[in-house]
C-alpha atoms as a PDB file:
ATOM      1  CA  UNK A   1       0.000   0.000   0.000  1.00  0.00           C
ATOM      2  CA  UNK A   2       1.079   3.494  -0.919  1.00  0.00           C
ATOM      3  CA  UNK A   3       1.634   6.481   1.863  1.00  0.00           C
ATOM      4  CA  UNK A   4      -0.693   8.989   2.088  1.00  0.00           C
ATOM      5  CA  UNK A   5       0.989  12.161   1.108  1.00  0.00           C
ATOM      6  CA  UNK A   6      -1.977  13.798   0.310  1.00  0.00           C
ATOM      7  CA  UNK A   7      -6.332  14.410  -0.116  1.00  0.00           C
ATOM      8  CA  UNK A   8      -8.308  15.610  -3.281  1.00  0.00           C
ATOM      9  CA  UNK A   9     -11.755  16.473  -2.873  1.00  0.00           C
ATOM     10  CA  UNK A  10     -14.198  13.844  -4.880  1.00  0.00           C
ATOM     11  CA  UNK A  11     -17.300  14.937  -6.079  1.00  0.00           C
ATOM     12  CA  UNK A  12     -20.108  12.121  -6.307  1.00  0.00           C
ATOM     13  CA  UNK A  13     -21.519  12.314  -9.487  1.00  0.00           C
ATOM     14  CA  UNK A  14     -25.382  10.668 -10.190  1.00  0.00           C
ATOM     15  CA  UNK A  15     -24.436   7.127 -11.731  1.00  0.00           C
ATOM     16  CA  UNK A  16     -20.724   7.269 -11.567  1.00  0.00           C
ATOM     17  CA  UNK A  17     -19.569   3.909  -9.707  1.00  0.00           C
ATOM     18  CA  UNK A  18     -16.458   6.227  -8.137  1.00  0.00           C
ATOM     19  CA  UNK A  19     -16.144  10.225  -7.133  1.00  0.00           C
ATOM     20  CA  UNK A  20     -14.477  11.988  -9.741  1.00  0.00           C
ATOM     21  CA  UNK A  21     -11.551  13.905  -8.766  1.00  0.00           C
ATOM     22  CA  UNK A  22      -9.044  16.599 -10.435  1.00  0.00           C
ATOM     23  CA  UNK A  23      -5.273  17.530 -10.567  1.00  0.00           C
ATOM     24  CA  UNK A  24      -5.828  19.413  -7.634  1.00  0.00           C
ATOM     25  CA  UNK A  25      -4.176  17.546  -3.948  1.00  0.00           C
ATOM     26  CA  UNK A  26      -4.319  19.269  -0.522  1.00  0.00           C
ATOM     27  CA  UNK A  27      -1.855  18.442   2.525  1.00  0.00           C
ATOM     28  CA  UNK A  28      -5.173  17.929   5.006  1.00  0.00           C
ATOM     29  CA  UNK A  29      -8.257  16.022   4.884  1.00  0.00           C
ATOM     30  CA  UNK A  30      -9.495  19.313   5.971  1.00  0.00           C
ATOM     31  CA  UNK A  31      -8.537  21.530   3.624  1.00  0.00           C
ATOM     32  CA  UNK A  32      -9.802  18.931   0.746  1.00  0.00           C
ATOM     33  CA  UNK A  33     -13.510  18.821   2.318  1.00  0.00           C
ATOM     34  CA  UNK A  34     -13.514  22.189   2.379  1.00  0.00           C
ATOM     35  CA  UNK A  35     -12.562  22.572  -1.333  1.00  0.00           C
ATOM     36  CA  UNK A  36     -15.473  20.233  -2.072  1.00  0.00           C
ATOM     37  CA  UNK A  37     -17.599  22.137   0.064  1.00  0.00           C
ATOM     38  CA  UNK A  38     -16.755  25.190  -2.065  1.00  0.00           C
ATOM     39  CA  UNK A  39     -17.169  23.723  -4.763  1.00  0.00           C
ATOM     40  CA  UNK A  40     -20.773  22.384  -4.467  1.00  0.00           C
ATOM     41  CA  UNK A  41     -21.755  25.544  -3.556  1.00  0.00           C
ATOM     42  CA  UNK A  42     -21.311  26.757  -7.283  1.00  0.00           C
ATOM     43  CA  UNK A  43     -21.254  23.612  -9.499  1.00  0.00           C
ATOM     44  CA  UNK A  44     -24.911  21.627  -9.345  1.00  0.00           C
ATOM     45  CA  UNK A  45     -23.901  18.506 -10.602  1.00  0.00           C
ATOM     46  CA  UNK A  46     -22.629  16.710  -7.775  1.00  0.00           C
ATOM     47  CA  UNK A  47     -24.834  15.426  -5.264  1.00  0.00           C
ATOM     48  CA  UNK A  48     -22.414  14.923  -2.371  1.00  0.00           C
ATOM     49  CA  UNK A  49     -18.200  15.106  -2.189  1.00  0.00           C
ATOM     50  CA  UNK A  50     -15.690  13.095  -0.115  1.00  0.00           C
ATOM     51  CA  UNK A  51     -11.922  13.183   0.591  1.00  0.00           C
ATOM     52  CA  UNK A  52      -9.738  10.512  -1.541  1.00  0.00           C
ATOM     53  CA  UNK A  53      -6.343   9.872  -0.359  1.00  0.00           C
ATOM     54  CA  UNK A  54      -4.127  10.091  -2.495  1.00  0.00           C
ATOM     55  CA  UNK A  55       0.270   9.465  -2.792  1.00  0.00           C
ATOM     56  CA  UNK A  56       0.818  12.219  -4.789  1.00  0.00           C
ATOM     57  CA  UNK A  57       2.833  15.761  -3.245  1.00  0.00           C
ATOM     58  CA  UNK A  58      -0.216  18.443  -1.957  1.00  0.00           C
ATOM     59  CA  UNK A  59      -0.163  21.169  -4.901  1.00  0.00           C
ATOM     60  CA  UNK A  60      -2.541  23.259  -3.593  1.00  0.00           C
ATOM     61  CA  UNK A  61      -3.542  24.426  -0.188  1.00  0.00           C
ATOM     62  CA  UNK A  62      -7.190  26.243   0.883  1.00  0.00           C
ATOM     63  CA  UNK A  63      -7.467  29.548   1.822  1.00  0.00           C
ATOM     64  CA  UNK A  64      -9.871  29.326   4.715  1.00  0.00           C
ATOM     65  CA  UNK A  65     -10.012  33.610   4.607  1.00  0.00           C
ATOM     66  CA  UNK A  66     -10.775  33.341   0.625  1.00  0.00           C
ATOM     67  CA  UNK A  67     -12.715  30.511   1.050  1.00  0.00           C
ATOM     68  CA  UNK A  68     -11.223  28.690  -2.132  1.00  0.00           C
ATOM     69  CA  UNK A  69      -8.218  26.681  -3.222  1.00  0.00           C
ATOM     70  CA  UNK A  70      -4.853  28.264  -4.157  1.00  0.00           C
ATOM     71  CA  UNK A  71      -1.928  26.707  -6.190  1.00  0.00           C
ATOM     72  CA  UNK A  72       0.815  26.095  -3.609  1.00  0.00           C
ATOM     73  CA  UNK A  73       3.568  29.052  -4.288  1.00  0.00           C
ATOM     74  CA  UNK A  74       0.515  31.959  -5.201  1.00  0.00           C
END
């Protein structure tokens, strides 16, 4: 089994067997729900989210002040 290094936000799309996930990896479980929290607030689709873990380095982090996800290095 690979280490966690990092957590994406998956959004849980109608009749998809997995959540569908992006490029975009956060450092905390936290950060990534909140991401998807954002995110359902402006894309309709979904009809829940959930945290994937994921190996990969954290490329973005979430501006709890901004309320949305920045690129790691902005």
């Amino acid at each position: 089994m690979k280490p966690v290094n990092s957590f994406q936000s998956g959004m849980v799309i109608p009749g998809e067997n997995k959540p569908s996930t992006n490029g975009v990896y956060f450092a905390t479980e936290k950060e990534a729900w909140e991401a998807g929290k954002e995110l359902m607030s402006r894309w309709f689709v979904p009809s829940d989210h959930t945290i994937v873990e994921s190996d990969k380095a954290a490329n973005y982090r979430f501006d709890f002040e901004a309320y949305k996800p920045v690129p790691i290095g902005d």
